[in-house]
Protein backbone atom coordinates (compact mmCIF):
# COMPACT_ATOMS: atom_id res chain seq x y z
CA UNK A 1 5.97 -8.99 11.17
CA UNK A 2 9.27 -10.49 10.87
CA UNK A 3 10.54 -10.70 6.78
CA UNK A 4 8.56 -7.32 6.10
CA UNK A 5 10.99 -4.60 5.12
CA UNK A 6 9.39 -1.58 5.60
CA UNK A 7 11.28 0.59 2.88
CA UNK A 8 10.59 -2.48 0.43
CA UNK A 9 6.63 -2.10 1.52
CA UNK A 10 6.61 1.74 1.48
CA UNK A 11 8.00 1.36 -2.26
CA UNK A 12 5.38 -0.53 -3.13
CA UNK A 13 2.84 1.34 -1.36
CA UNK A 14 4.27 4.66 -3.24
CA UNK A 15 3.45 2.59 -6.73
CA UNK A 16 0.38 1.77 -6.16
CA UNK A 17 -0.47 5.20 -5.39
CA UNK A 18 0.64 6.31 -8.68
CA UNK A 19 -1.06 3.13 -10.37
CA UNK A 20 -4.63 4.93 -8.72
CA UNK A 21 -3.66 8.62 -10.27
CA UNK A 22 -2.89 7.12 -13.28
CA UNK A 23 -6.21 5.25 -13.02
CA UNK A 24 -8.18 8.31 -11.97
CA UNK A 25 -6.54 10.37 -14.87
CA UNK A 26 -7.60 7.74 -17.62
CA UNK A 27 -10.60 7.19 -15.98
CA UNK A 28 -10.69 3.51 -16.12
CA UNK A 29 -13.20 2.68 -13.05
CA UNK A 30 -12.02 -1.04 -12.70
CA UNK A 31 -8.40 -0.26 -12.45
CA UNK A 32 -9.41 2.66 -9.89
CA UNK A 33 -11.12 -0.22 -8.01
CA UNK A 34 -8.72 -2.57 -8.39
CA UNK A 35 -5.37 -0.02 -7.09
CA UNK A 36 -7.52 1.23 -4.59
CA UNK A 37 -7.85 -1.77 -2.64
CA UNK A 38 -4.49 -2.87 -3.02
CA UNK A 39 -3.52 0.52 -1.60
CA UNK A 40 -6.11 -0.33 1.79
CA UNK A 41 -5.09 -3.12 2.07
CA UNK A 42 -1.08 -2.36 1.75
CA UNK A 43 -1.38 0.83 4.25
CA UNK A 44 -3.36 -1.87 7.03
CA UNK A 45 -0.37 -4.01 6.43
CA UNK A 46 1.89 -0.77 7.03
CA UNK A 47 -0.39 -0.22 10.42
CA UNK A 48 0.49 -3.51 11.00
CA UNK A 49 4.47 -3.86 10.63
CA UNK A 50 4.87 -0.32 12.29
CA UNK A 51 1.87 -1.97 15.52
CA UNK A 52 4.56 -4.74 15.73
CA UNK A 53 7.94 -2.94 15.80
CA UNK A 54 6.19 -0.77 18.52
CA UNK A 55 5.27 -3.64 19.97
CA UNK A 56 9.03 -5.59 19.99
CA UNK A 57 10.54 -2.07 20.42
């Protein structure tokens, strides 16, 4: 996972977390929706990068 920084990805990963509170607290379903699966699909790309560093490590 080469040209992944990790902090840069965990920062992101910390904003879309607040994007799904914020979501939650308004109560706007399609943005929940929407933040939530960026969130999946930014943490399996976390598993990922952290999988590979093991990996080269």
């Amino acid at each position: 996972m080469n040209g992944i920084d990790k902090k840069d990805l965990d920062e992101v990963i910390v904003k879309t977390y607040n994007e799904v509170k914020t979501a939650v607290s308004t109560h706007s379903e399609k943005s929940i929706h929407m933040y939530s699966e960026a969130l999946r699909s930014l943490l399996e790309l976390r598993r990922h990068v952290v999988q590979a560093e093991s990996a080269d490590g």
